[in-house]
PDB file of N, CA and C in Angstrom:
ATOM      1  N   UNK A   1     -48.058 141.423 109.116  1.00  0.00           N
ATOM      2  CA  UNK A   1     -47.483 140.307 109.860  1.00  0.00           C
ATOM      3  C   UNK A   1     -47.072 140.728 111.261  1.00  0.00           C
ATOM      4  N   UNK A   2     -47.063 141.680 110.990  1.00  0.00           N
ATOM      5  CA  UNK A   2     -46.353 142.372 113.070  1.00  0.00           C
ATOM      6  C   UNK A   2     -47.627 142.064 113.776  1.00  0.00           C
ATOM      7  N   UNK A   3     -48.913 142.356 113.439  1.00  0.00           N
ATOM      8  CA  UNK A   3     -49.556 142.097 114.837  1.00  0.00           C
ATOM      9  C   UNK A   3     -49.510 140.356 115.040  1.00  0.00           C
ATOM     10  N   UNK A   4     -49.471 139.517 113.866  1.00  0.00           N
ATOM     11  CA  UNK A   4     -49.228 138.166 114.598  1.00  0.00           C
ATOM     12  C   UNK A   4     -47.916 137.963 115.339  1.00  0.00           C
ATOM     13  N   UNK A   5     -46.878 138.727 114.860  1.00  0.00           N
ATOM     14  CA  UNK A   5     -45.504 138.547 115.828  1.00  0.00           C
ATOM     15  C   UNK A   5     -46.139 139.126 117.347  1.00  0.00           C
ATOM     16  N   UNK A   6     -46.405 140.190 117.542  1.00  0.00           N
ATOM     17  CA  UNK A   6     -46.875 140.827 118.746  1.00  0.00           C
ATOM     18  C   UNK A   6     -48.075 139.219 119.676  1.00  0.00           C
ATOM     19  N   UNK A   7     -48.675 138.792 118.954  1.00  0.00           N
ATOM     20  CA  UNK A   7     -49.840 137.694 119.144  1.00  0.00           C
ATOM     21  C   UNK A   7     -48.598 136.815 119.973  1.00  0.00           C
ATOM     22  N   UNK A   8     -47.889 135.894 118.926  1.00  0.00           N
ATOM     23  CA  UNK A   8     -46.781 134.712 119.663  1.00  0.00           C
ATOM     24  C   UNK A   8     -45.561 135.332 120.501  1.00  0.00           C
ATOM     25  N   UNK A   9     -45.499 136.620 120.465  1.00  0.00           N
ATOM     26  CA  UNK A   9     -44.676 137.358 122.170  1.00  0.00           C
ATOM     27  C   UNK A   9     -45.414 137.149 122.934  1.00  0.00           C
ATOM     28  N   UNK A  10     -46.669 137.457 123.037  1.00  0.00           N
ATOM     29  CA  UNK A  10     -47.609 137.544 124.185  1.00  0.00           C
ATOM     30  C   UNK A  10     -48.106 136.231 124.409  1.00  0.00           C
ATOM     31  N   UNK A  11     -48.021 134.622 123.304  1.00  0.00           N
ATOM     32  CA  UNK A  11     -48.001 133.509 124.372  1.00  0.00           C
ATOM     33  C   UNK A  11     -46.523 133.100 124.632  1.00  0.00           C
ATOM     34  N   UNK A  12     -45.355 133.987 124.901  1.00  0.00           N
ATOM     35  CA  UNK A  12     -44.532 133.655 125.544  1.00  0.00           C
ATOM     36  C   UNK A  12     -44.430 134.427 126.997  1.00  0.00           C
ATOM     37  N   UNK A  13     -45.146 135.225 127.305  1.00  0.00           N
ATOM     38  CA  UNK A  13     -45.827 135.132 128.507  1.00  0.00           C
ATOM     39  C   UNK A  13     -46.389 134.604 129.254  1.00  0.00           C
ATOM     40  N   UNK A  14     -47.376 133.483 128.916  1.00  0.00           N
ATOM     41  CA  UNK A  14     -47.981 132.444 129.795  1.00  0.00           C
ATOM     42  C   UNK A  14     -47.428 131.564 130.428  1.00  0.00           C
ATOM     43  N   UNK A  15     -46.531 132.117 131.947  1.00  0.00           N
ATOM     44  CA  UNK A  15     -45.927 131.381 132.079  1.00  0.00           C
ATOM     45  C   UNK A  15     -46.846 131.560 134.036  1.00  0.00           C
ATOM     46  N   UNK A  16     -47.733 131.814 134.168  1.00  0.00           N
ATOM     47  CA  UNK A  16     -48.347 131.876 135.462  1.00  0.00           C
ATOM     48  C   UNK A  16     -47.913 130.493 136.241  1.00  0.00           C
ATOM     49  N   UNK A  17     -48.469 129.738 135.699  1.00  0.00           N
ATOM     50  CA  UNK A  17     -48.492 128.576 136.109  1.00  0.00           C
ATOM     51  C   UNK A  17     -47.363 128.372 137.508  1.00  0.00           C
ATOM     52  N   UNK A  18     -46.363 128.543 136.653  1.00  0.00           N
ATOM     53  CA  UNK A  18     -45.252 127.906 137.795  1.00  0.00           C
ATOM     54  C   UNK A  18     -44.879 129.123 139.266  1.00  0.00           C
ATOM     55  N   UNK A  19     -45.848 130.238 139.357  1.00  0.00           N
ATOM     56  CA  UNK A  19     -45.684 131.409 140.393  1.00  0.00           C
ATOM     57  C   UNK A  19     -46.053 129.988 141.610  1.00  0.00           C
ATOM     58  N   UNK A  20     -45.226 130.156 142.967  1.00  0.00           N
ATOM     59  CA  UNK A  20     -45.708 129.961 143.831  1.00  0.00           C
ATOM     60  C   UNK A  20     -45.151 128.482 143.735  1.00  0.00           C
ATOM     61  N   UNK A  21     -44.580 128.100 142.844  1.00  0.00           N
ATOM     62  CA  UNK A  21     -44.359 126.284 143.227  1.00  0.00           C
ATOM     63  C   UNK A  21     -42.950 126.099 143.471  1.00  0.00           C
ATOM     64  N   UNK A  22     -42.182 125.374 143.884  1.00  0.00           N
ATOM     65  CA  UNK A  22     -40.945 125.061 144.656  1.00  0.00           C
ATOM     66  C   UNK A  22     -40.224 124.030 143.637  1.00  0.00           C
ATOM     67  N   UNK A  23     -39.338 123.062 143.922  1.00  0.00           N
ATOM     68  CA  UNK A  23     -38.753 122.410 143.029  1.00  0.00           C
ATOM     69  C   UNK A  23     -39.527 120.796 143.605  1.00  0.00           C
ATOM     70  N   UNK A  24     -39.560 120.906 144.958  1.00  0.00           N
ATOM     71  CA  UNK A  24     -40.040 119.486 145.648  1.00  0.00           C
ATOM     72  C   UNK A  24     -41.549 119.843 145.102  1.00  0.00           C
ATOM     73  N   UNK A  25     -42.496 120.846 144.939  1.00  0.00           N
ATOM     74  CA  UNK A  25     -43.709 120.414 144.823  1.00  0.00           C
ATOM     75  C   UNK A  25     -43.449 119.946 142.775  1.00  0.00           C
ATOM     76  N   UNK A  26     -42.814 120.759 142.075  1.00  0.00           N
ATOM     77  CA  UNK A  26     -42.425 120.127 140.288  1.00  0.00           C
ATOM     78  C   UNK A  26     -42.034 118.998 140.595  1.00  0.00           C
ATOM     79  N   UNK A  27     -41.194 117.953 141.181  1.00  0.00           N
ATOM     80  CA  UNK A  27     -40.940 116.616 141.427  1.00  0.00           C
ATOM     81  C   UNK A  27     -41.760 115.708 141.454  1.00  0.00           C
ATOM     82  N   UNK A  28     -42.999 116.253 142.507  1.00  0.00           N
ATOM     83  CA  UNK A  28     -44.237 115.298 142.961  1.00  0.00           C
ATOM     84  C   UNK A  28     -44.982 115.368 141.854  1.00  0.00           C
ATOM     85  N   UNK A  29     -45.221 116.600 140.970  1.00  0.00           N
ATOM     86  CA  UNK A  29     -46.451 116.308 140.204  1.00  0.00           C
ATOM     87  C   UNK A  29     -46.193 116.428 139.049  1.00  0.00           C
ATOM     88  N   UNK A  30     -46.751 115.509 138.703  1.00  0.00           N
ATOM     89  CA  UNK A  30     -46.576 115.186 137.088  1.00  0.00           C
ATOM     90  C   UNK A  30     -47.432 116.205 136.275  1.00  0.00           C
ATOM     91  N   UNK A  31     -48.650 116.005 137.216  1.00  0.00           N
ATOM     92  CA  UNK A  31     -49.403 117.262 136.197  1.00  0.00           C
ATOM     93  C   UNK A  31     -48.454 118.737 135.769  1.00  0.00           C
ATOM     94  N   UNK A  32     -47.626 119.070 136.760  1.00  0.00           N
ATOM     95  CA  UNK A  32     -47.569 120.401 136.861  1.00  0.00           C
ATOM     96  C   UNK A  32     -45.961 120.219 135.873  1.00  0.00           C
ATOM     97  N   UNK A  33     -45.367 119.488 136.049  1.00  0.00           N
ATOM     98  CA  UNK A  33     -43.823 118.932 134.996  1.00  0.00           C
ATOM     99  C   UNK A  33     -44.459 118.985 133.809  1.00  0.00           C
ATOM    100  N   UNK A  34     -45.378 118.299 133.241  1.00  0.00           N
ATOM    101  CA  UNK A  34     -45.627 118.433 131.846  1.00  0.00           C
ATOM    102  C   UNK A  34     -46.714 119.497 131.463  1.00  0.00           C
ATOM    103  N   UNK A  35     -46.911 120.045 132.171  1.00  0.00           N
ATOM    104  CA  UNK A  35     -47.471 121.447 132.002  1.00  0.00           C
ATOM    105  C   UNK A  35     -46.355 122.350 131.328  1.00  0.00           C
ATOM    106  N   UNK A  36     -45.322 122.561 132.441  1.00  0.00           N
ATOM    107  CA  UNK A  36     -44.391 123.565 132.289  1.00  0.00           C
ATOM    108  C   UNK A  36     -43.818 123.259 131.025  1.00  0.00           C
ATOM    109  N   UNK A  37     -43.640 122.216 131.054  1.00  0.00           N
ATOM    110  CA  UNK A  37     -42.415 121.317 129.409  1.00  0.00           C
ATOM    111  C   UNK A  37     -43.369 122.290 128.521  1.00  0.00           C
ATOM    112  N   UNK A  38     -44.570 121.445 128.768  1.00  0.00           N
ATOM    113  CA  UNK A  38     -45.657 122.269 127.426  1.00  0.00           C
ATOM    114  C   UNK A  38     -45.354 123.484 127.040  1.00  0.00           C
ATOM    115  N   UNK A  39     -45.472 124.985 128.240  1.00  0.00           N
ATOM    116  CA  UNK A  39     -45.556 125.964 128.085  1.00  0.00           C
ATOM    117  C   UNK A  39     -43.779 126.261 127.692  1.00  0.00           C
ATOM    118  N   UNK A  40     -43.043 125.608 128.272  1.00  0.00           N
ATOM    119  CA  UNK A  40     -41.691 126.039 127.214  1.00  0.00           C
ATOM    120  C   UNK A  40     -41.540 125.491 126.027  1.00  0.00           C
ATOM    121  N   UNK A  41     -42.033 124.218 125.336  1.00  0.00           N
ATOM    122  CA  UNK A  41     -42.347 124.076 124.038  1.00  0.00           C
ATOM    123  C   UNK A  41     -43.343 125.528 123.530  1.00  0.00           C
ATOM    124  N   UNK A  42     -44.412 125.575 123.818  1.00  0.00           N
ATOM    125  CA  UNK A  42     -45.178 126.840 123.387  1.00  0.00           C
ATOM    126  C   UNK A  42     -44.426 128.078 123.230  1.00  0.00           C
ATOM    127  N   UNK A  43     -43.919 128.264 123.604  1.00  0.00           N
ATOM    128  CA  UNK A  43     -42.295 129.667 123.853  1.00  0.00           C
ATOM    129  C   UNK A  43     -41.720 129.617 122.488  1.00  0.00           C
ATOM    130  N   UNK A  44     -41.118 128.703 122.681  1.00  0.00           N
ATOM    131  CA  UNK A  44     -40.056 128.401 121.799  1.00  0.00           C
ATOM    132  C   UNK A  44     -40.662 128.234 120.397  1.00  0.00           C
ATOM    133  N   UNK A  45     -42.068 127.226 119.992  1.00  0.00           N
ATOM    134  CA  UNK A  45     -42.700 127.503 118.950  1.00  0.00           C
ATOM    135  C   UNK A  45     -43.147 129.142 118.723  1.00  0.00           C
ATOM    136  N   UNK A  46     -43.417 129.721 119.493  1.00  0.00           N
ATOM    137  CA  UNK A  46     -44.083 130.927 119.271  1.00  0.00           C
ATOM    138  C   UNK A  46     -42.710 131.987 118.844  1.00  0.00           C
ATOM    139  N   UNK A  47     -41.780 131.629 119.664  1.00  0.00           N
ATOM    140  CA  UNK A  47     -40.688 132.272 119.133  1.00  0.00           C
ATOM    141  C   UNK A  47     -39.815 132.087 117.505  1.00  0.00           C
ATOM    142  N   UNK A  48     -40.302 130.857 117.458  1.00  0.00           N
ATOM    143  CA  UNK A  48     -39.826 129.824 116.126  1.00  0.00           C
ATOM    144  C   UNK A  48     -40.486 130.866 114.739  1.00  0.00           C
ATOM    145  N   UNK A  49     -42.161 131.029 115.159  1.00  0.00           N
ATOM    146  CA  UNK A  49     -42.773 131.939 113.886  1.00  0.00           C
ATOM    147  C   UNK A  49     -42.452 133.381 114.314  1.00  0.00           C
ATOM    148  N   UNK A  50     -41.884 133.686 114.846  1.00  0.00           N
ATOM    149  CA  UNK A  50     -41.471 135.168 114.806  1.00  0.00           C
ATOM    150  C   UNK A  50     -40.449 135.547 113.784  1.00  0.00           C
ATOM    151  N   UNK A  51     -40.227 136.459 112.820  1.00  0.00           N
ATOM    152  CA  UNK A  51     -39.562 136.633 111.734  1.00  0.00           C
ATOM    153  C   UNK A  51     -38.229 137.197 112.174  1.00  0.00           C
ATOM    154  N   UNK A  52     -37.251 136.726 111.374  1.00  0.00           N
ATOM    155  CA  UNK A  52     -35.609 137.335 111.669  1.00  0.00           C
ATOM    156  C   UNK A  52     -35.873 138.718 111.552  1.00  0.00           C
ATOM    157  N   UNK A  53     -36.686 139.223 110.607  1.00  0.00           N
ATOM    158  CA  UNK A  53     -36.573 141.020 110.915  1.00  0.00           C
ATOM    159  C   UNK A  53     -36.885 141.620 112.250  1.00  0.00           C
ATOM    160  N   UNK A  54     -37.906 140.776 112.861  1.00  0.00           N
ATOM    161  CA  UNK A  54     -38.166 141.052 114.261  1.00  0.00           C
ATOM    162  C   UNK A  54     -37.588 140.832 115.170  1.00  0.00           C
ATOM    163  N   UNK A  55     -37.235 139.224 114.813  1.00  0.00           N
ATOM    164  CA  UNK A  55     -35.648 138.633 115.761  1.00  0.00           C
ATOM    165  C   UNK A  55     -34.344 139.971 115.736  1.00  0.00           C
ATOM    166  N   UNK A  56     -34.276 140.789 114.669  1.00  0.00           N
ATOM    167  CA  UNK A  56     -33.274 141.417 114.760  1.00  0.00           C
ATOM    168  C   UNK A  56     -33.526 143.258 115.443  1.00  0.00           C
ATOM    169  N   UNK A  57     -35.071 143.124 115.468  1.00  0.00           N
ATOM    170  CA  UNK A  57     -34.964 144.599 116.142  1.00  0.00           C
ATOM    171  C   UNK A  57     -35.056 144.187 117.535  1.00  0.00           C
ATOM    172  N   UNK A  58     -35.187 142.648 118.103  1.00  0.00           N
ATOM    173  CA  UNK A  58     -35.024 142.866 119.192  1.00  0.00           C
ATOM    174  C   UNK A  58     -33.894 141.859 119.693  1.00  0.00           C
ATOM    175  N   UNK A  59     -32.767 142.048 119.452  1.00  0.00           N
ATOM    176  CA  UNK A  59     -31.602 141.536 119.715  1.00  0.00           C
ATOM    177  C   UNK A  59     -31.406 140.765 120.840  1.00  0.00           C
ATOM    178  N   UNK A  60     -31.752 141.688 121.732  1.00  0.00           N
ATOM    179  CA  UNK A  60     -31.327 141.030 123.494  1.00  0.00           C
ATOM    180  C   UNK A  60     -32.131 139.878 123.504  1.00  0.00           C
ATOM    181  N   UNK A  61     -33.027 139.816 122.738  1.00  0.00           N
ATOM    182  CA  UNK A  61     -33.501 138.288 123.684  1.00  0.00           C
ATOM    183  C   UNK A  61     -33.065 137.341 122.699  1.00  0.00           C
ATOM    184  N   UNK A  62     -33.233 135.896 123.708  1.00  0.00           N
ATOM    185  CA  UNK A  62     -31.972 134.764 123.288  1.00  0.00           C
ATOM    186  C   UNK A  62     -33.292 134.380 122.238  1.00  0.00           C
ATOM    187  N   UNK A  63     -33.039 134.578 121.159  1.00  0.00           N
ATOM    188  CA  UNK A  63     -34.290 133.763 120.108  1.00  0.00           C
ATOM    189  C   UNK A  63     -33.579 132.270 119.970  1.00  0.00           C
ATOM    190  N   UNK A  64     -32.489 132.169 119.588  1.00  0.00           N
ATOM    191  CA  UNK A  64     -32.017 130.871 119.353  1.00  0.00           C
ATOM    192  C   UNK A  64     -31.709 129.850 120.253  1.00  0.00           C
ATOM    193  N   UNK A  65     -31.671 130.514 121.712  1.00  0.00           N
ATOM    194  CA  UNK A  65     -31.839 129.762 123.027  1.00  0.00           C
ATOM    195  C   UNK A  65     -33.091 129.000 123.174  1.00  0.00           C
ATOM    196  N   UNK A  66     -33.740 129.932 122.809  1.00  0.00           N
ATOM    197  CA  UNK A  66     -35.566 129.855 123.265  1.00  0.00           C
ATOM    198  C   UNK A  66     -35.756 128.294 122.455  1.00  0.00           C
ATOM    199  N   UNK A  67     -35.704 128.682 120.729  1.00  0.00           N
ATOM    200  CA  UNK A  67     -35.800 128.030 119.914  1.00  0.00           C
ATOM    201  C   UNK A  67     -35.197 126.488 120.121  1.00  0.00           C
ATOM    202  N   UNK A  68     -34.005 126.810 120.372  1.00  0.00           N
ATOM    203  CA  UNK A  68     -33.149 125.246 120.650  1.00  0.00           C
ATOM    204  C   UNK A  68     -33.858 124.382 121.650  1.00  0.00           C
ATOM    205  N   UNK A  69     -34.278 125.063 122.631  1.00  0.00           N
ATOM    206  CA  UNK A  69     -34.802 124.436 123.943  1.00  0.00           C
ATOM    207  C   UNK A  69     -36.219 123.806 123.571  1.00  0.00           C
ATOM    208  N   UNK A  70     -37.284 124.198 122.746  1.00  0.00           N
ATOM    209  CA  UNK A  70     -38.460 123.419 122.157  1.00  0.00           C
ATOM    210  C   UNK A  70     -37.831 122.532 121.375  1.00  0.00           C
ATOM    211  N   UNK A  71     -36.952 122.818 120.514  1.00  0.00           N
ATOM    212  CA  UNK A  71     -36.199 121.664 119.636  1.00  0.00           C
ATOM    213  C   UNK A  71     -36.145 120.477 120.584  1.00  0.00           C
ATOM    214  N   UNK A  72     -35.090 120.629 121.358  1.00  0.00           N
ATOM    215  CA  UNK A  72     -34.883 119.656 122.310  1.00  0.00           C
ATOM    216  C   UNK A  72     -35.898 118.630 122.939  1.00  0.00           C
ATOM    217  N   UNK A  73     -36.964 119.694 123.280  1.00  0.00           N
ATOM    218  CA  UNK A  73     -37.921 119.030 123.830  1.00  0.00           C
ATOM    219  C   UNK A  73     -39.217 118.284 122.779  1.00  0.00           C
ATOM    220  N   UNK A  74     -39.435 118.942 121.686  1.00  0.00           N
ATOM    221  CA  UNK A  74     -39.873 118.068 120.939  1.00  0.00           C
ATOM    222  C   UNK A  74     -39.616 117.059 120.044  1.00  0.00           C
ATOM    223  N   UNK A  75     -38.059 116.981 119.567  1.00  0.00           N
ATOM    224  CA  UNK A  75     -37.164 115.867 118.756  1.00  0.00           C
ATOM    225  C   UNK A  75     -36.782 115.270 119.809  1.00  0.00           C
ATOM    226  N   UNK A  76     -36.514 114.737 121.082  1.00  0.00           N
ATOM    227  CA  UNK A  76     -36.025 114.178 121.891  1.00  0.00           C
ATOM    228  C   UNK A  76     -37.037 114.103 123.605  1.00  0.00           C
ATOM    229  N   UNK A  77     -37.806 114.169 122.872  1.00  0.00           N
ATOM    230  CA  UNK A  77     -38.990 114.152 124.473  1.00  0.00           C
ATOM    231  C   UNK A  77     -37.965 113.120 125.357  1.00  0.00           C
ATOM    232  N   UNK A  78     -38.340 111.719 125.517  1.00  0.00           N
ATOM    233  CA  UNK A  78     -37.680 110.712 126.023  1.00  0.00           C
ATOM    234  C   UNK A  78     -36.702 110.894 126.636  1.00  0.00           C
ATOM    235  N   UNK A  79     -36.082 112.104 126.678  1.00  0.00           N
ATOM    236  CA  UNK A  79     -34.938 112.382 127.131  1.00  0.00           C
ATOM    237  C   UNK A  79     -34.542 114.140 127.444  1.00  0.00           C
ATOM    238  N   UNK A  80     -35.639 113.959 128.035  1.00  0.00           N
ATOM    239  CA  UNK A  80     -35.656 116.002 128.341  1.00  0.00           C
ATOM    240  C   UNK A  80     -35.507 115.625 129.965  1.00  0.00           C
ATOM    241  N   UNK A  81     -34.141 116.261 130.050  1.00  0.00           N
ATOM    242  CA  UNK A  81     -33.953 116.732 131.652  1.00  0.00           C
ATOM    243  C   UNK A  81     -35.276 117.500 132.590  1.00  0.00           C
ATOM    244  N   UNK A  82     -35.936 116.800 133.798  1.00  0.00           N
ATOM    245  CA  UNK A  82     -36.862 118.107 133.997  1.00  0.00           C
ATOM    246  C   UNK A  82     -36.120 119.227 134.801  1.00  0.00           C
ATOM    247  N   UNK A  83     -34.564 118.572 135.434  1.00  0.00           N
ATOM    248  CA  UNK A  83     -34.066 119.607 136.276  1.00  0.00           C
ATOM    249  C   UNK A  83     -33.520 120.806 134.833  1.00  0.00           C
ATOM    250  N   UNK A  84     -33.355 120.279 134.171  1.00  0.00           N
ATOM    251  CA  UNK A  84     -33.282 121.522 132.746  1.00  0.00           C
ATOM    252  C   UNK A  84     -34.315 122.455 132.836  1.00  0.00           C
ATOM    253  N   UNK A  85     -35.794 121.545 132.706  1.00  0.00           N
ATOM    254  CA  UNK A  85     -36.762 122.757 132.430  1.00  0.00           C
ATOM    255  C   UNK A  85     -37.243 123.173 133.567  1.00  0.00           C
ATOM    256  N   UNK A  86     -36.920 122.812 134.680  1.00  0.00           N
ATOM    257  CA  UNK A  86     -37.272 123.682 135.929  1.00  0.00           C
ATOM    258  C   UNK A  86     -36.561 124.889 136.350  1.00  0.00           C
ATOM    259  N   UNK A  87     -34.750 124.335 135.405  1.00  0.00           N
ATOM    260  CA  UNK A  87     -34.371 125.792 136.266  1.00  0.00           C
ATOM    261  C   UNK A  87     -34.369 126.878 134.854  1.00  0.00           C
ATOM    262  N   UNK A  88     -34.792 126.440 133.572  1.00  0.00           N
ATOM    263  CA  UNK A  88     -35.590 127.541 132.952  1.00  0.00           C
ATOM    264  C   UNK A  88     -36.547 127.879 133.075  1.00  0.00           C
ATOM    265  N   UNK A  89     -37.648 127.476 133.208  1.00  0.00           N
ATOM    266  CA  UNK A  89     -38.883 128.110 133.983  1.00  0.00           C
ATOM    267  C   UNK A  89     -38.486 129.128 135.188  1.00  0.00           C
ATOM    268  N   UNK A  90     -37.582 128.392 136.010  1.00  0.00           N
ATOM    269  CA  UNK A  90     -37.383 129.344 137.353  1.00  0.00           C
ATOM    270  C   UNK A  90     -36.246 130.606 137.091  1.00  0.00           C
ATOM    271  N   UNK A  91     -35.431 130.480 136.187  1.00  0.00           N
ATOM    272  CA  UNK A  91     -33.760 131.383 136.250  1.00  0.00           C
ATOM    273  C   UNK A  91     -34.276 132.015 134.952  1.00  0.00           C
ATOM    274  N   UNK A  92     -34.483 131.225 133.410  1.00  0.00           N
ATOM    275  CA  UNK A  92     -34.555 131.806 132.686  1.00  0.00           C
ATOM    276  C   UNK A  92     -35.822 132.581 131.729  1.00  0.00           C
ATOM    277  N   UNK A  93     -36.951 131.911 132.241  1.00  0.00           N
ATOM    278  CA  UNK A  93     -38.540 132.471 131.494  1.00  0.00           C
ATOM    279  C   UNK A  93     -38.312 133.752 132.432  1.00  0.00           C
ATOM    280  N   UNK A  94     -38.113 134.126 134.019  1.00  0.00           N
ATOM    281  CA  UNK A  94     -38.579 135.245 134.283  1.00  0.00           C
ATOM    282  C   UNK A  94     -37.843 136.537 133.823  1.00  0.00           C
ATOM    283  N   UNK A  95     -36.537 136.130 133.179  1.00  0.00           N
ATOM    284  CA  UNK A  95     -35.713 137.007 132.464  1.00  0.00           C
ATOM    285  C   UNK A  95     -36.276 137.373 131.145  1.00  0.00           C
ATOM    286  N   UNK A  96     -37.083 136.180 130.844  1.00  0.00           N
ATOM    287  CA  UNK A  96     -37.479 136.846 129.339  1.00  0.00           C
ATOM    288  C   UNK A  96     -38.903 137.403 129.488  1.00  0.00           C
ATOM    289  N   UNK A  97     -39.710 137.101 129.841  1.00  0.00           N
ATOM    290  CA  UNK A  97     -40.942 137.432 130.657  1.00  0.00           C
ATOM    291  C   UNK A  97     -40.818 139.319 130.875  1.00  0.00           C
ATOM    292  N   UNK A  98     -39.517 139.483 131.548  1.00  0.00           N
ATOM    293  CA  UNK A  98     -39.011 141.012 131.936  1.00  0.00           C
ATOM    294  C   UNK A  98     -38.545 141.725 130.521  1.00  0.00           C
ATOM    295  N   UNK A  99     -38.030 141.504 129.504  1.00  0.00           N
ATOM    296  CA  UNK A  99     -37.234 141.679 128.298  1.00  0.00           C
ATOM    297  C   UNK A  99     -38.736 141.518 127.847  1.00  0.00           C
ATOM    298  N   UNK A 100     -39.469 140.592 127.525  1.00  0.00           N
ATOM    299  CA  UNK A 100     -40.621 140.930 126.859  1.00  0.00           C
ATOM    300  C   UNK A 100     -41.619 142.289 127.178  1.00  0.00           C
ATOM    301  N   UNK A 101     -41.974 142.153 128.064  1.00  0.00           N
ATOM    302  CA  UNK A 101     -42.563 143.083 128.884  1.00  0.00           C
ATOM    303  C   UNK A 101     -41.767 144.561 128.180  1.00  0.00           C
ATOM    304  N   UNK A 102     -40.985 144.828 128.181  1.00  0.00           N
ATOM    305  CA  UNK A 102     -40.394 146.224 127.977  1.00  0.00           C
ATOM    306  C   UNK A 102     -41.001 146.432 126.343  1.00  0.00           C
ATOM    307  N   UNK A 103     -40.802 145.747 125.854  1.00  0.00           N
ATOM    308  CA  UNK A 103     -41.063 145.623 124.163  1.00  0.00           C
ATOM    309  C   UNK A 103     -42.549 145.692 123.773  1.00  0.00           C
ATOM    310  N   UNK A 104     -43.190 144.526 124.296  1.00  0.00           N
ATOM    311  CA  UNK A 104     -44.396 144.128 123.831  1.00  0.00           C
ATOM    312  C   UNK A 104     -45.548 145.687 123.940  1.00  0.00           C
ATOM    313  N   UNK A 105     -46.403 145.694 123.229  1.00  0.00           N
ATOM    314  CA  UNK A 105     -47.782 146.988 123.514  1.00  0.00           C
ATOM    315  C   UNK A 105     -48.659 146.863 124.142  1.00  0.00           C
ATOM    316  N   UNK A 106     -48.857 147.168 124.902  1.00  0.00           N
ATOM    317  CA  UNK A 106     -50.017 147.055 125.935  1.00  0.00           C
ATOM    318  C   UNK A 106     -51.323 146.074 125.668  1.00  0.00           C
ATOM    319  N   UNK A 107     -51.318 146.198 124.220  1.00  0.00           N
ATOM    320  CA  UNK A 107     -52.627 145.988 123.717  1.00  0.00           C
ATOM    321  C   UNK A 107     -52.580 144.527 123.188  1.00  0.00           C
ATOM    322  N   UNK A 108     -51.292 143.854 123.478  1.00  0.00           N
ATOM    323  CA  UNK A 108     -51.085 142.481 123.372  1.00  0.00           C
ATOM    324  C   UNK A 108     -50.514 141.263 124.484  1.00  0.00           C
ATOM    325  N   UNK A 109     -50.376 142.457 125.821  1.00  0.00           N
ATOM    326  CA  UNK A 109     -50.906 141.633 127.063  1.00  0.00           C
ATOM    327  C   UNK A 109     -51.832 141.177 127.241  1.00  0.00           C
TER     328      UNK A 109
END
């Protein structure tokens, strides 16, 4: 089961997308707002099948943050802040992005 945990760390990396975009250009485009929502739902699911034994060798990262925040966004779409998921995409994915990175094996970048 570890190399599929190693598999859903490494799509909580895919977070390219938002390099290079501002908060006024996420406002204008819709494409690029429900992109990002997507890829932090994807996070948070991917974090969701990761096992508490794994959740627990790697402590520092917020698993239940991660987790809550797809919750949110998939039981309550209709009502997902985007200034929420912009300033996690912007303040908090690159923190975990860095915390992942230290952990993850080369061979699952």
């Amino acid at each position: 089961m570890l190399n599929d945990e190693w598999v859903y760390v490494g799509h909580m990396l895919a977070l390219e997308i938002s390099s290079g975009k501002d908060k006024e250009t996420y406002n204008q485009d819709l494409t690029l707002r429900l992109a990002l929502t997507h890829l932090v739902q994807v996070i948070g699911e991917a974090a969701q099948r990761v096992s508490n034994t794994f959740r627990d060798a790697y402590a520092d990262v917020p698993w239940r943050e991660i987790i809550g925040m797809r919750h949110r966004i998939v039981h309550d779409y209709l009502n997902v802040d985007e200034d929420v998921v912009w300033q996690v995409v912007q303040d908090d994915l690159p923190l975990l992005v860095e915390k992942l990175n230290r952990i993850i094996p080369p061979e699952y970048l």
